[in-house]
PDB file of N, CA and C in Angstrom:
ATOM      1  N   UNK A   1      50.548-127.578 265.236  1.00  0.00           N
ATOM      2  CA  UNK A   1      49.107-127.519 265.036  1.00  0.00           C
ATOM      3  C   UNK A   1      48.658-126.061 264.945  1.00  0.00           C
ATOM      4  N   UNK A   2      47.896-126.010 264.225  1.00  0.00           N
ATOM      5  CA  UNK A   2      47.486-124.393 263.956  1.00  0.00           C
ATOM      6  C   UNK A   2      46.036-124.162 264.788  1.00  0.00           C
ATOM      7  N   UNK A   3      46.408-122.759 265.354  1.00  0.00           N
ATOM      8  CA  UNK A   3      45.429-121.887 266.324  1.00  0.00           C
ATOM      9  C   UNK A   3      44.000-121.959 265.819  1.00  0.00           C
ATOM     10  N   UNK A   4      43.136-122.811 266.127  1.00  0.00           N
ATOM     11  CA  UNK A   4      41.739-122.217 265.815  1.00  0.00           C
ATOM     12  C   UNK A   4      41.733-121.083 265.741  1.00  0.00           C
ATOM     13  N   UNK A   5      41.018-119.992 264.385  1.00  0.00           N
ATOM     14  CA  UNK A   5      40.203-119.039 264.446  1.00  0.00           C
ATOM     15  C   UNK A   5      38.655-119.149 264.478  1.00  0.00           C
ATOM     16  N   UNK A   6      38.415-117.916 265.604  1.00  0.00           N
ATOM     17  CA  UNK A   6      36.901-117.999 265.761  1.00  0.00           C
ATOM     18  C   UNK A   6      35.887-117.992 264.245  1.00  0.00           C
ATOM     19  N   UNK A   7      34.702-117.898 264.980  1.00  0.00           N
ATOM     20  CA  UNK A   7      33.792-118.022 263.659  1.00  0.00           C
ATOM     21  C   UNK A   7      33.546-116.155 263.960  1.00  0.00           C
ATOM     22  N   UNK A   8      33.552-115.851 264.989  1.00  0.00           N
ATOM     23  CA  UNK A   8      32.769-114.788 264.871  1.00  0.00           C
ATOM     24  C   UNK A   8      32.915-113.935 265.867  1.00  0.00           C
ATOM     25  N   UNK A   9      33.539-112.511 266.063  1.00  0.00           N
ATOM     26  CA  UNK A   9      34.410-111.872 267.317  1.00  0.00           C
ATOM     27  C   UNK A   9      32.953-110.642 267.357  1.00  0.00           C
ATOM     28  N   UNK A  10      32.769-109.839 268.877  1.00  0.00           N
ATOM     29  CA  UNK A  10      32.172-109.160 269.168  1.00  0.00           C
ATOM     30  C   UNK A  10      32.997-108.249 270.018  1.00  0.00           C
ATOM     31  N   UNK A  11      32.294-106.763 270.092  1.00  0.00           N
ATOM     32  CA  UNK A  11      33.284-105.460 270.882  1.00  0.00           C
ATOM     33  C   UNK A  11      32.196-105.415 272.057  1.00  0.00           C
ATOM     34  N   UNK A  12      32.652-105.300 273.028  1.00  0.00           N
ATOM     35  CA  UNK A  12      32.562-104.557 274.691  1.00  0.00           C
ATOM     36  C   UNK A  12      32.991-103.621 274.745  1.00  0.00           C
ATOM     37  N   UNK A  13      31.620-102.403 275.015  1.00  0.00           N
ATOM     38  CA  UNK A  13      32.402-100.985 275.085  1.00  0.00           C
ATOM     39  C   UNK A  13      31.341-100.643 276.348  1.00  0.00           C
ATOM     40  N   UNK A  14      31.611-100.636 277.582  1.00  0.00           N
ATOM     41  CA  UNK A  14      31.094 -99.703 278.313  1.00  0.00           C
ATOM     42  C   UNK A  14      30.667 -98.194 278.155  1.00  0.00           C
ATOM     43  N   UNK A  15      29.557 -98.049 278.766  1.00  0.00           N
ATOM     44  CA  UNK A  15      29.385 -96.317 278.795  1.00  0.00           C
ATOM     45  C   UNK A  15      28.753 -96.269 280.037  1.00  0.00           C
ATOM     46  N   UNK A  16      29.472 -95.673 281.045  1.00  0.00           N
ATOM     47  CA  UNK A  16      29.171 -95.242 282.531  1.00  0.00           C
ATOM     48  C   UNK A  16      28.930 -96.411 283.133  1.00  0.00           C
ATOM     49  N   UNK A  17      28.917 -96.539 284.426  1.00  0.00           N
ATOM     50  CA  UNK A  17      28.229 -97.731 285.474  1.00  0.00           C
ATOM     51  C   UNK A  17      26.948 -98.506 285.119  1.00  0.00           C
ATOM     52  N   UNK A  18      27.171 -99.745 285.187  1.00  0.00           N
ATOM     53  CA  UNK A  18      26.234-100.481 284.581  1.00  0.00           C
ATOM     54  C   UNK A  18      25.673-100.335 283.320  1.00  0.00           C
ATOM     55  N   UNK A  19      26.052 -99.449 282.231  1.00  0.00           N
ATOM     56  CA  UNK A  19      25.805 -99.512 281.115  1.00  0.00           C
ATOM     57  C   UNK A  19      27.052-100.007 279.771  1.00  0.00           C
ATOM     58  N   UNK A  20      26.171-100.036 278.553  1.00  0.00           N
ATOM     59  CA  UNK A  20      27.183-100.848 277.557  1.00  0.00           C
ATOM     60  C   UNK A  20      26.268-100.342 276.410  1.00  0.00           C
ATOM     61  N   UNK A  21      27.537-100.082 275.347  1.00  0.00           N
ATOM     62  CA  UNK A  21      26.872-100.146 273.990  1.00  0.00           C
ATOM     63  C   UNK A  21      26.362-101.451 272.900  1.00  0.00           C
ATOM     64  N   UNK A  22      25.480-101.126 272.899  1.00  0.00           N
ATOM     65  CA  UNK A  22      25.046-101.776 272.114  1.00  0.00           C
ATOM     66  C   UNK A  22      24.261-101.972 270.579  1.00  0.00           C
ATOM     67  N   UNK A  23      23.627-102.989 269.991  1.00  0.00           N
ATOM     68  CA  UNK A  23      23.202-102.558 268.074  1.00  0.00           C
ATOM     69  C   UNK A  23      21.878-103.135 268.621  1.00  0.00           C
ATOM     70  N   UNK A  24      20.695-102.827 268.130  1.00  0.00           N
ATOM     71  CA  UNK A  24      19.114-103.095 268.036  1.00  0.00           C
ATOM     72  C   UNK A  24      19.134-102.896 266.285  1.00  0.00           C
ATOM     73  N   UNK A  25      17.908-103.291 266.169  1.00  0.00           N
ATOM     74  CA  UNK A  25      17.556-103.451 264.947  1.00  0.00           C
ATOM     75  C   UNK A  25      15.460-103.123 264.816  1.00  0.00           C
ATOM     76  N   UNK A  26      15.787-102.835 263.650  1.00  0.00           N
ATOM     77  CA  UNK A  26      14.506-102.529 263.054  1.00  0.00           C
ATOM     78  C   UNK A  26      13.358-103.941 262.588  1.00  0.00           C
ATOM     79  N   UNK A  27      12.183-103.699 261.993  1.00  0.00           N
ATOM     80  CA  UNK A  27      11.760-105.034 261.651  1.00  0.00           C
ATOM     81  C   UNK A  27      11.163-106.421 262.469  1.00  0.00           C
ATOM     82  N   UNK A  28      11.102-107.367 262.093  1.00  0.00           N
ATOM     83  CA  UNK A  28      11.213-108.405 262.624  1.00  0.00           C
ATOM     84  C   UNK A  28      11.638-108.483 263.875  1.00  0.00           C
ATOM     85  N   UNK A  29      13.139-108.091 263.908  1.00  0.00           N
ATOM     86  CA  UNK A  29      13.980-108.011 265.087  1.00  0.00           C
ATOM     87  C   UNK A  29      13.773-107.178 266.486  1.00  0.00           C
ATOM     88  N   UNK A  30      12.810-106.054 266.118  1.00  0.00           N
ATOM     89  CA  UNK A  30      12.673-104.901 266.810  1.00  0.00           C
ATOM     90  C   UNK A  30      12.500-104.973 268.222  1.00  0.00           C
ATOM     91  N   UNK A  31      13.428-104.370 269.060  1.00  0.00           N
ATOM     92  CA  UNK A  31      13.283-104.081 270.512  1.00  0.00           C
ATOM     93  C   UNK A  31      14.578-105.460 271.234  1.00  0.00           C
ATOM     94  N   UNK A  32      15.545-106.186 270.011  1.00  0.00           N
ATOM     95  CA  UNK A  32      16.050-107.245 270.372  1.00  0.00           C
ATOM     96  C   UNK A  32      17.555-106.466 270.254  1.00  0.00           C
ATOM     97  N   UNK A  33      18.367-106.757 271.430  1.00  0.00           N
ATOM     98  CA  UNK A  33      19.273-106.266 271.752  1.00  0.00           C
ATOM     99  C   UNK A  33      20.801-106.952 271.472  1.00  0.00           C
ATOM    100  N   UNK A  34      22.034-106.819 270.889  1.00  0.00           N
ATOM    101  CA  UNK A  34      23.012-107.548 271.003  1.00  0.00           C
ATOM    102  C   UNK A  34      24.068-106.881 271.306  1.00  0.00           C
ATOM    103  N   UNK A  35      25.471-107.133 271.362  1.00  0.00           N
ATOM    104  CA  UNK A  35      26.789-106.453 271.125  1.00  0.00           C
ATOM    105  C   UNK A  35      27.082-106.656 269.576  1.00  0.00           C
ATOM    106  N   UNK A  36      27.725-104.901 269.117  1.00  0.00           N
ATOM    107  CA  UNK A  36      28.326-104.702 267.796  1.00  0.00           C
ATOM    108  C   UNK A  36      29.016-105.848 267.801  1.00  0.00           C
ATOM    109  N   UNK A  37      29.244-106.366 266.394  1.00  0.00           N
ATOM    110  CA  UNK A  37      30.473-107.651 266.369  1.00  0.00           C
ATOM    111  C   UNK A  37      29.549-108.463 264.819  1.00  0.00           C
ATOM    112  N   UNK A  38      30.528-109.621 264.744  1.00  0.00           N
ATOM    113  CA  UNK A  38      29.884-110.438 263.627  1.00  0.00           C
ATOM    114  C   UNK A  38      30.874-111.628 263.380  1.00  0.00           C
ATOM    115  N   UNK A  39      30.132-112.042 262.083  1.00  0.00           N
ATOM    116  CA  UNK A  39      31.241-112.880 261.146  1.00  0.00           C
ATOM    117  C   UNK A  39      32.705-112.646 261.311  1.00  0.00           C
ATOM    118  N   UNK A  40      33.369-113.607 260.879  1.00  0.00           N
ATOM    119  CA  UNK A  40      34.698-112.800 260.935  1.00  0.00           C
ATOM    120  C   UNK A  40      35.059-113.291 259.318  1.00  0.00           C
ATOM    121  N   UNK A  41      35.620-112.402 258.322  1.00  0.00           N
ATOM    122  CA  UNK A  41      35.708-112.726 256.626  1.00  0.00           C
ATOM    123  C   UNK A  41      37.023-113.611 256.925  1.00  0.00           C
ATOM    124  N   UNK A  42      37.349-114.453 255.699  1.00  0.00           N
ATOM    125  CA  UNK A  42      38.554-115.510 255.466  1.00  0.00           C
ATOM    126  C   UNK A  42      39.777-114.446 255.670  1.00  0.00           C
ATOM    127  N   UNK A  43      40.781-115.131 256.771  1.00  0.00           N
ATOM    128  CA  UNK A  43      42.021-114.605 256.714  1.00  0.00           C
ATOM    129  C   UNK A  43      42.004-113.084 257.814  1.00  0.00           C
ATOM    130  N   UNK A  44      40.772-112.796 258.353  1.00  0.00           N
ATOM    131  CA  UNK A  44      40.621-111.756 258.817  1.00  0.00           C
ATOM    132  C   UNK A  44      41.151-111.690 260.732  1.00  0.00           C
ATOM    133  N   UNK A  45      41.872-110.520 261.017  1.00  0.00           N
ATOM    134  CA  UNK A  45      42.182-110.983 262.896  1.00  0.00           C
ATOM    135  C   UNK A  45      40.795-111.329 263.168  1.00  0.00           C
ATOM    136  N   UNK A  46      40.585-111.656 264.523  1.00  0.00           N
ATOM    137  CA  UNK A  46      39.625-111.109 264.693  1.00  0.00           C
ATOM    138  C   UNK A  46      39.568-110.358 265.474  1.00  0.00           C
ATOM    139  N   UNK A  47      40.555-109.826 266.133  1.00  0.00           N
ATOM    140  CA  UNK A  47      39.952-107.932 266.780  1.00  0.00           C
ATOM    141  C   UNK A  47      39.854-106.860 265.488  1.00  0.00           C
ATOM    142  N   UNK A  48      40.319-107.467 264.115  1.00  0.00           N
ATOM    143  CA  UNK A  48      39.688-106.351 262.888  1.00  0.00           C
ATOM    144  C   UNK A  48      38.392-106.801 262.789  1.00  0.00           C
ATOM    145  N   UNK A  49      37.933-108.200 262.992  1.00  0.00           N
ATOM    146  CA  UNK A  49      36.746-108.658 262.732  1.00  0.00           C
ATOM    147  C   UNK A  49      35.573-108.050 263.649  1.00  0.00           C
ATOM    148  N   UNK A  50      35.942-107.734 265.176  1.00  0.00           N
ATOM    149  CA  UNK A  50      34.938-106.568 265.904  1.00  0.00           C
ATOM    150  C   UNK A  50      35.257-105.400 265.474  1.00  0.00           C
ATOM    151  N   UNK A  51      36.128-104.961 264.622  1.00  0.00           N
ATOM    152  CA  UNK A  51      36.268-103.168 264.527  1.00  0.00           C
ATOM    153  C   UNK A  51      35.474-103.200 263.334  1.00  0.00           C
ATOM    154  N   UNK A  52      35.758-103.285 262.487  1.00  0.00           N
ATOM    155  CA  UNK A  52      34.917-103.654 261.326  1.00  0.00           C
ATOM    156  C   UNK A  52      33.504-103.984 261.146  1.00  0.00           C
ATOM    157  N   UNK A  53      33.071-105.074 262.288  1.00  0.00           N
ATOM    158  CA  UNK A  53      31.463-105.374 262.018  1.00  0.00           C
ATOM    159  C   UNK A  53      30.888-103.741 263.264  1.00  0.00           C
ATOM    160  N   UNK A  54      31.698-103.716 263.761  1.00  0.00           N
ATOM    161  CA  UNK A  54      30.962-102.568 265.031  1.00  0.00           C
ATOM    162  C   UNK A  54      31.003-101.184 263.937  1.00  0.00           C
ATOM    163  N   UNK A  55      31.816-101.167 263.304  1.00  0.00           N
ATOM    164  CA  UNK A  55      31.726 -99.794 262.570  1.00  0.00           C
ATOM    165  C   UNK A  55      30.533-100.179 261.023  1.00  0.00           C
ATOM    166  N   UNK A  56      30.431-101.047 260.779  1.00  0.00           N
ATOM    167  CA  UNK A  56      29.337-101.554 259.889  1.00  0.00           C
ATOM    168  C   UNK A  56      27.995-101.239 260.377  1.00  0.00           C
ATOM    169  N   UNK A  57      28.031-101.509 261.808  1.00  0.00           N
ATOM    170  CA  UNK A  57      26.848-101.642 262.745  1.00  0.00           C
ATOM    171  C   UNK A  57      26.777 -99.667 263.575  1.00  0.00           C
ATOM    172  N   UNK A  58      27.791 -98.851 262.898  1.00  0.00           N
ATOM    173  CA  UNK A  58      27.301 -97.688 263.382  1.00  0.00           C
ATOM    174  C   UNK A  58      28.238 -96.953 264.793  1.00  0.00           C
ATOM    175  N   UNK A  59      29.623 -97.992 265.038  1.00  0.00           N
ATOM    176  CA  UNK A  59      30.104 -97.350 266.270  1.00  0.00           C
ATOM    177  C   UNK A  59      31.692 -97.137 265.985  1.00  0.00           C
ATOM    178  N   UNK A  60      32.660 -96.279 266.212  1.00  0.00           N
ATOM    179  CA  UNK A  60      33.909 -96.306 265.784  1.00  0.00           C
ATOM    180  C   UNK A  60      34.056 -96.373 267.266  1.00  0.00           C
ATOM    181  N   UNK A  61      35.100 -97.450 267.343  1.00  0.00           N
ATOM    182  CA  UNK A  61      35.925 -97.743 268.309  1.00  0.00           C
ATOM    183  C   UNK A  61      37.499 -97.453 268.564  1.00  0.00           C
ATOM    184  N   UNK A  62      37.229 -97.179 270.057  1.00  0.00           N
ATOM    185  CA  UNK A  62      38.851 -96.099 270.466  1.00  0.00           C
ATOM    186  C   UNK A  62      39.573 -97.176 270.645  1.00  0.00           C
ATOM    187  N   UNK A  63      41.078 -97.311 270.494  1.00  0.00           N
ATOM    188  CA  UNK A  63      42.229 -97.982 270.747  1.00  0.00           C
ATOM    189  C   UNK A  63      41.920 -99.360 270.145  1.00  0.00           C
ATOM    190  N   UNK A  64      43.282-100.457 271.002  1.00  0.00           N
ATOM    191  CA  UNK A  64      43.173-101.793 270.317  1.00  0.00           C
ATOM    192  C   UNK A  64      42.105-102.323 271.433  1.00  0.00           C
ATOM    193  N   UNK A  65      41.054-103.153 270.906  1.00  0.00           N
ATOM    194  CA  UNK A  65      40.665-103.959 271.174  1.00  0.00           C
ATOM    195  C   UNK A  65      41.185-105.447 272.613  1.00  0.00           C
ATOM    196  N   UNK A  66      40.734-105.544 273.706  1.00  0.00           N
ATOM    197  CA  UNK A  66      42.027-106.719 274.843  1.00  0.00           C
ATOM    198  C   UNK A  66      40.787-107.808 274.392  1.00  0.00           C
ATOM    199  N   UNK A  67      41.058-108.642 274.446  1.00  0.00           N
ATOM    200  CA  UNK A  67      40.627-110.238 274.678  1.00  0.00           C
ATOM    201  C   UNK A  67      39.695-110.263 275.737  1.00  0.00           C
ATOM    202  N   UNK A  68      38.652-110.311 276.122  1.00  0.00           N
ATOM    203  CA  UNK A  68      38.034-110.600 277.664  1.00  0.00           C
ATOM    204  C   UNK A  68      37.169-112.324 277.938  1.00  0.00           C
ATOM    205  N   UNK A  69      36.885-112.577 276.564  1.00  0.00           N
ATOM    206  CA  UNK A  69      36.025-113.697 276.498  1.00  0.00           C
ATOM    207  C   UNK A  69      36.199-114.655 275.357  1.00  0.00           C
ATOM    208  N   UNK A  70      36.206-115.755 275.886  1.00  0.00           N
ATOM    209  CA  UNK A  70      36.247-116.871 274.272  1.00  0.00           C
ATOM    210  C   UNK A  70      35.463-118.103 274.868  1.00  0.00           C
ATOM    211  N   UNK A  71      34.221-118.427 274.209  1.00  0.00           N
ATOM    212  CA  UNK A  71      33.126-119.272 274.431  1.00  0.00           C
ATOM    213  C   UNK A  71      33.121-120.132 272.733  1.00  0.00           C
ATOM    214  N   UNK A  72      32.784-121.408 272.908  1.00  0.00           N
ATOM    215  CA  UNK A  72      31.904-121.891 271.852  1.00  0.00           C
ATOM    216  C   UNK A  72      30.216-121.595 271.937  1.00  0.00           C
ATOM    217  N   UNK A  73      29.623-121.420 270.703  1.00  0.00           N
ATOM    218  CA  UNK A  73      28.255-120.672 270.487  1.00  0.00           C
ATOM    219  C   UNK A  73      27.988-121.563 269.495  1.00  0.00           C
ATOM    220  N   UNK A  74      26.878-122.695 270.221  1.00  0.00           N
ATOM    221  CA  UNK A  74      26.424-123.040 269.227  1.00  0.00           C
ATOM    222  C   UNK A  74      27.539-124.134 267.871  1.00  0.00           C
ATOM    223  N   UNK A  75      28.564-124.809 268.573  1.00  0.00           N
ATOM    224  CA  UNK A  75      29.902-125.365 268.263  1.00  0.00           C
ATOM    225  C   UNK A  75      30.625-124.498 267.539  1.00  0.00           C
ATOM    226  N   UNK A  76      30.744-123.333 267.646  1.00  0.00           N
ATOM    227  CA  UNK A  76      31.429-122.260 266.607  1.00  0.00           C
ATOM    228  C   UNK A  76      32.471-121.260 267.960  1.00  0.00           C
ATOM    229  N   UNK A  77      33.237-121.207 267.663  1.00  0.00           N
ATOM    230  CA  UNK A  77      34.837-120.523 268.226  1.00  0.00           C
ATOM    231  C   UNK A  77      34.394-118.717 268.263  1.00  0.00           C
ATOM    232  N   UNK A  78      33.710-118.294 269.319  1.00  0.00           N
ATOM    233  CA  UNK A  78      33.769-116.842 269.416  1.00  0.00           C
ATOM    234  C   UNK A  78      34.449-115.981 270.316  1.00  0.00           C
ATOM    235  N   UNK A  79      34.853-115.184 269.895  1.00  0.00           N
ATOM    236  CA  UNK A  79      35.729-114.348 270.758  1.00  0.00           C
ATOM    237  C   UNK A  79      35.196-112.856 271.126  1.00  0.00           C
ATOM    238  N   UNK A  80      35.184-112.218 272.284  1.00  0.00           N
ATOM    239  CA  UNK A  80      34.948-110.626 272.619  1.00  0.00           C
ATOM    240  C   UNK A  80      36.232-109.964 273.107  1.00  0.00           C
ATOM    241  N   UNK A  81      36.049-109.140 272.724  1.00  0.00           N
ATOM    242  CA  UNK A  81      36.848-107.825 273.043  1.00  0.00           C
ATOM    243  C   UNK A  81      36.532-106.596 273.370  1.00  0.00           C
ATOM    244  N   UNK A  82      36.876-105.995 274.699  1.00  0.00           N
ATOM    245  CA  UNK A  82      36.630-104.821 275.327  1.00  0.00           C
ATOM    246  C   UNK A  82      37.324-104.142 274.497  1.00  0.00           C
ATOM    247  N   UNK A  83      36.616-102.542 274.946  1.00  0.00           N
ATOM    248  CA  UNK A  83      37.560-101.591 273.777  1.00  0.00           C
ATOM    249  C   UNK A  83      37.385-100.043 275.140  1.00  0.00           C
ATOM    250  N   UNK A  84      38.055 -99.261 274.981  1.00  0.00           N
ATOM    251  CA  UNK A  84      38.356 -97.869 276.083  1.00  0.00           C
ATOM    252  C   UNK A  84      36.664 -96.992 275.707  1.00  0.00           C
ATOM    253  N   UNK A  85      36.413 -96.913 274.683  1.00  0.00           N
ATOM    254  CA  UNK A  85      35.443 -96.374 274.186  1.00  0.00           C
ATOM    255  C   UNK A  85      34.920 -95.782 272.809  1.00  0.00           C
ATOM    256  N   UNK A  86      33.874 -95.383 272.564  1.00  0.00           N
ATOM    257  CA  UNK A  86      33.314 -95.622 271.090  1.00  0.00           C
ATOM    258  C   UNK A  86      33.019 -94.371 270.387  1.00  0.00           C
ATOM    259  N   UNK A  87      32.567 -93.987 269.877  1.00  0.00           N
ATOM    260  CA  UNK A  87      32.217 -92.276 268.783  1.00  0.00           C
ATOM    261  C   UNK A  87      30.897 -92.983 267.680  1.00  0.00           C
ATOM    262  N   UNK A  88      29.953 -92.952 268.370  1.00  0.00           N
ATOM    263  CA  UNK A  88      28.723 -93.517 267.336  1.00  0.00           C
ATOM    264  C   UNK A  88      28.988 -92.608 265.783  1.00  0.00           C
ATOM    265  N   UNK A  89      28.596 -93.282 264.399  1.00  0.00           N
ATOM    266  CA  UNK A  89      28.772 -92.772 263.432  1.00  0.00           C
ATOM    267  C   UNK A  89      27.592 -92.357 263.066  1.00  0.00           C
ATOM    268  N   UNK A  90      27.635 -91.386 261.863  1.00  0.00           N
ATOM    269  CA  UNK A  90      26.640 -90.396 261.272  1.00  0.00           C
ATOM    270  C   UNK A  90      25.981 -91.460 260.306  1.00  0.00           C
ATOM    271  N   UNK A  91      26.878 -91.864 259.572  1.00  0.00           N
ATOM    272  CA  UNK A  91      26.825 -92.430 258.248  1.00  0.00           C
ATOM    273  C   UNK A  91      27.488 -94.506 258.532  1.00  0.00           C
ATOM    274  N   UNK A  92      26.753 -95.285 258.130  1.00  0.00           N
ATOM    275  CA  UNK A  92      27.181 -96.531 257.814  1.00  0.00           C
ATOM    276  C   UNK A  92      26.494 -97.499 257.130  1.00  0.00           C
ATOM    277  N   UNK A  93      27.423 -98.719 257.007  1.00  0.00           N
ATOM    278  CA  UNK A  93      26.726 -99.748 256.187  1.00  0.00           C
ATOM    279  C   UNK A  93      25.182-100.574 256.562  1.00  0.00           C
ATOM    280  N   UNK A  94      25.435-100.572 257.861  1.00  0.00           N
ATOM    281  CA  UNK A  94      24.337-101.179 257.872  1.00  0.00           C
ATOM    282  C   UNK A  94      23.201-100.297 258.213  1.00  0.00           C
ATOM    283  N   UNK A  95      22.875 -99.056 257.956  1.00  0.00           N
ATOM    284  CA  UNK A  95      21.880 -98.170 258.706  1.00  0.00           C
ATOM    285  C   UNK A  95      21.029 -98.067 257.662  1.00  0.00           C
ATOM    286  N   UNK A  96      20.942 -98.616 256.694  1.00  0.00           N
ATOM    287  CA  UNK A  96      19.672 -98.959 255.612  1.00  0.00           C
ATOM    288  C   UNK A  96      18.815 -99.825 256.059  1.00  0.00           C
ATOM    289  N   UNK A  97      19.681-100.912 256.578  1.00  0.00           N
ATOM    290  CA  UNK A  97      18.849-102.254 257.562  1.00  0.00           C
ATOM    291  C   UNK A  97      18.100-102.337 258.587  1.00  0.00           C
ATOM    292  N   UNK A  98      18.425-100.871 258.727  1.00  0.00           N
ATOM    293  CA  UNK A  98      17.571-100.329 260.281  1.00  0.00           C
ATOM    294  C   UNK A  98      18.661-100.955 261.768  1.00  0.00           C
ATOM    295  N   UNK A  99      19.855-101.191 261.632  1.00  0.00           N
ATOM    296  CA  UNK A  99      20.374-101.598 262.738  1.00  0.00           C
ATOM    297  C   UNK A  99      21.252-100.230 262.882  1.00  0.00           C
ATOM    298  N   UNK A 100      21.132-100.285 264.452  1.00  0.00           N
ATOM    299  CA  UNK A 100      21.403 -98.653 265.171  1.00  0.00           C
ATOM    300  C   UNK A 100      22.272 -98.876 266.300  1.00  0.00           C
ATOM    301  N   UNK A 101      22.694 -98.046 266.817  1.00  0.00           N
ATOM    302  CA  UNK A 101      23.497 -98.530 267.856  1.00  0.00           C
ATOM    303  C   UNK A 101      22.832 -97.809 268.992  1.00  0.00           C
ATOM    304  N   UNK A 102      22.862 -98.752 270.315  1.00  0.00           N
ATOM    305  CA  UNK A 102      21.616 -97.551 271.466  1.00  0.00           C
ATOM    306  C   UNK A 102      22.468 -98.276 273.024  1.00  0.00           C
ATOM    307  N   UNK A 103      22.673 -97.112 273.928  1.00  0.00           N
ATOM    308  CA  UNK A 103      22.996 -97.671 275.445  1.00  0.00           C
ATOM    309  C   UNK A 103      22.147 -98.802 275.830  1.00  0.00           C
ATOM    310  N   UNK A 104      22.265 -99.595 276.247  1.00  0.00           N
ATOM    311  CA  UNK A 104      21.678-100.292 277.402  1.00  0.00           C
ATOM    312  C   UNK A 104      21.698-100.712 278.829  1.00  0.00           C
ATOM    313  N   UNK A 105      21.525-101.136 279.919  1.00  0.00           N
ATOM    314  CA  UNK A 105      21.635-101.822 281.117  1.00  0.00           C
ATOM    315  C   UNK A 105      22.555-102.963 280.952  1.00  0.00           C
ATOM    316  N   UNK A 106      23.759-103.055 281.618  1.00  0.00           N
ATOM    317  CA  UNK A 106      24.390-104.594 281.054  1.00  0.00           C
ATOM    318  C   UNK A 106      23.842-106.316 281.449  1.00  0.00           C
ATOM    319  N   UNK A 107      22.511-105.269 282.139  1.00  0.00           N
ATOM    320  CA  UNK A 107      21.342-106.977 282.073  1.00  0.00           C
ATOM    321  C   UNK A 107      20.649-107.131 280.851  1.00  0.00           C
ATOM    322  N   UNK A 108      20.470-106.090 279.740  1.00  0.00           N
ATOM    323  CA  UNK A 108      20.050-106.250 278.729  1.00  0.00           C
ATOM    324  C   UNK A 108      20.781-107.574 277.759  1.00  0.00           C
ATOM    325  N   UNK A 109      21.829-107.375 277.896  1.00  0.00           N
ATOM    326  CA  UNK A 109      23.206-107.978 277.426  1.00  0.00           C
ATOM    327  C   UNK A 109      23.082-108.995 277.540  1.00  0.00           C
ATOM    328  N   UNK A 110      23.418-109.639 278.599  1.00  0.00           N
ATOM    329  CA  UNK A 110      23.568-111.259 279.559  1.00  0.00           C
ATOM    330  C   UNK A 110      22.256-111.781 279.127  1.00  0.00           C
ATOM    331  N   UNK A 111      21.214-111.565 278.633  1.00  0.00           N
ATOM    332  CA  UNK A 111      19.852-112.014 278.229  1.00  0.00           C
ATOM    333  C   UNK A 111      19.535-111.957 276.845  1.00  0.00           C
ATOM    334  N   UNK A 112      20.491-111.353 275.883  1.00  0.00           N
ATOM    335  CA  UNK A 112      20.459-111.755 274.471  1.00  0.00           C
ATOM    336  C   UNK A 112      20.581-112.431 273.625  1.00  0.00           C
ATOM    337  N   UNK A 113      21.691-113.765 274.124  1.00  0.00           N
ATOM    338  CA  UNK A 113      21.858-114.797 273.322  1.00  0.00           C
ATOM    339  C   UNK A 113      22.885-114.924 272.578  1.00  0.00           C
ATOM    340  N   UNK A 114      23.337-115.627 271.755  1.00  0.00           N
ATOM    341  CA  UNK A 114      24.189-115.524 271.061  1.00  0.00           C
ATOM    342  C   UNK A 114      25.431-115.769 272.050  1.00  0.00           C
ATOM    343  N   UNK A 115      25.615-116.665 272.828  1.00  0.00           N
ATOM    344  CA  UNK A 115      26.725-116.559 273.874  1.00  0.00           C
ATOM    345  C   UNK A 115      26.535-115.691 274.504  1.00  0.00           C
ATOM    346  N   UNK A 116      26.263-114.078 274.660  1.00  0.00           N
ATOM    347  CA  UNK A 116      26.173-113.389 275.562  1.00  0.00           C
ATOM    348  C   UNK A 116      26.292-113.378 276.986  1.00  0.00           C
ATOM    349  N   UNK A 117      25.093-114.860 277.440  1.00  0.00           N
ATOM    350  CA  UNK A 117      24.856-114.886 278.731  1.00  0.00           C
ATOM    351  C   UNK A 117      26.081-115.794 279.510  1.00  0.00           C
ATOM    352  N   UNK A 118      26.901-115.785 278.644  1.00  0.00           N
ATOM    353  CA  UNK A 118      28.122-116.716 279.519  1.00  0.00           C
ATOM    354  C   UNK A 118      28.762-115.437 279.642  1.00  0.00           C
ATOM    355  N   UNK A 119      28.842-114.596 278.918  1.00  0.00           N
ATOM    356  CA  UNK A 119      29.834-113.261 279.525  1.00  0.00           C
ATOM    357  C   UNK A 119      29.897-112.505 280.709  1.00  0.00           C
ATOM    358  N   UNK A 120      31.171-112.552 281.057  1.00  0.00           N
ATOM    359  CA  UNK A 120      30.803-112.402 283.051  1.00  0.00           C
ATOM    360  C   UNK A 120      31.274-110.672 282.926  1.00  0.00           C
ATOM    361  N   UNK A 121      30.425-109.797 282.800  1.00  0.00           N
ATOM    362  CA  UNK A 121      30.848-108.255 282.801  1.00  0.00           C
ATOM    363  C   UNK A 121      30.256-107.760 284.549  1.00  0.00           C
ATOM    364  N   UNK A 122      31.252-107.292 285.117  1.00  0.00           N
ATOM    365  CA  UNK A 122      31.039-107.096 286.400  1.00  0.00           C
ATOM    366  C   UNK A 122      30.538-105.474 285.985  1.00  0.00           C
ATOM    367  N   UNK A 123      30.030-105.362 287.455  1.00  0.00           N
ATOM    368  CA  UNK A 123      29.315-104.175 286.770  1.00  0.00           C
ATOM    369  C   UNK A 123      30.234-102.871 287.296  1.00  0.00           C
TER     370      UNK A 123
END
């Protein structure tokens, strides 16, 4: 039987005690907080699928990616992955869209949705 792949993988990158990086957005969306991450394209890992949407979303991420979380969202197969740490970018795809990458509180996090709030990040 073949391995479910997720629908959609996200990166965990701490920055200092009780904080975490995170993508906000412009618009509509504004002042609404998530973890870098996304879709994952046909055939794609998905720890390329968080390096990829997080660097789309404005953050280059250090080393490989570990496994920390796998929830269904909404009946869809998602997966997170912690990463050692990040190098925000100058230049990316999605920074026309107005999505940015900004620290937060890791209570910001657990209150965003998208599965989020099942993620158990100790602080």
């Amino acid at each position: 039987m073949a391995k479910k792949l997720p629908f959609a993988a996200f990166a965990v990158v701490r920055h200092g005690k009780g904080e975490i990086w995170a993508t906000t957005r412009d618009g509509k969306d504004a002042g609404r907080v998530g973890l870098p991450g996304g879709k994952r394209d046909l055939g794609e890992h998905p720890e390329v699928t968080a390096r990829r949407e997080s660097a789309e979303e404005g953050l280059h991420l250090h080393g490989k990616g570990r496994l920390v979380h796998v929830a269904l969202v909404d009946g869809q197969l998602v997966h997170w992955y912690e990463y050692m740490g990040c190098t925000p970018l100058r230049s990316y795809k999605e920074q026309a869209r107005g999505i940015r990458a900004i620290i937060v509180p890791l209570a910001a996090i657990s209150t965003s949705g998208y599965g989020n709030d099942f993620l158990a990040l100790p602080e």
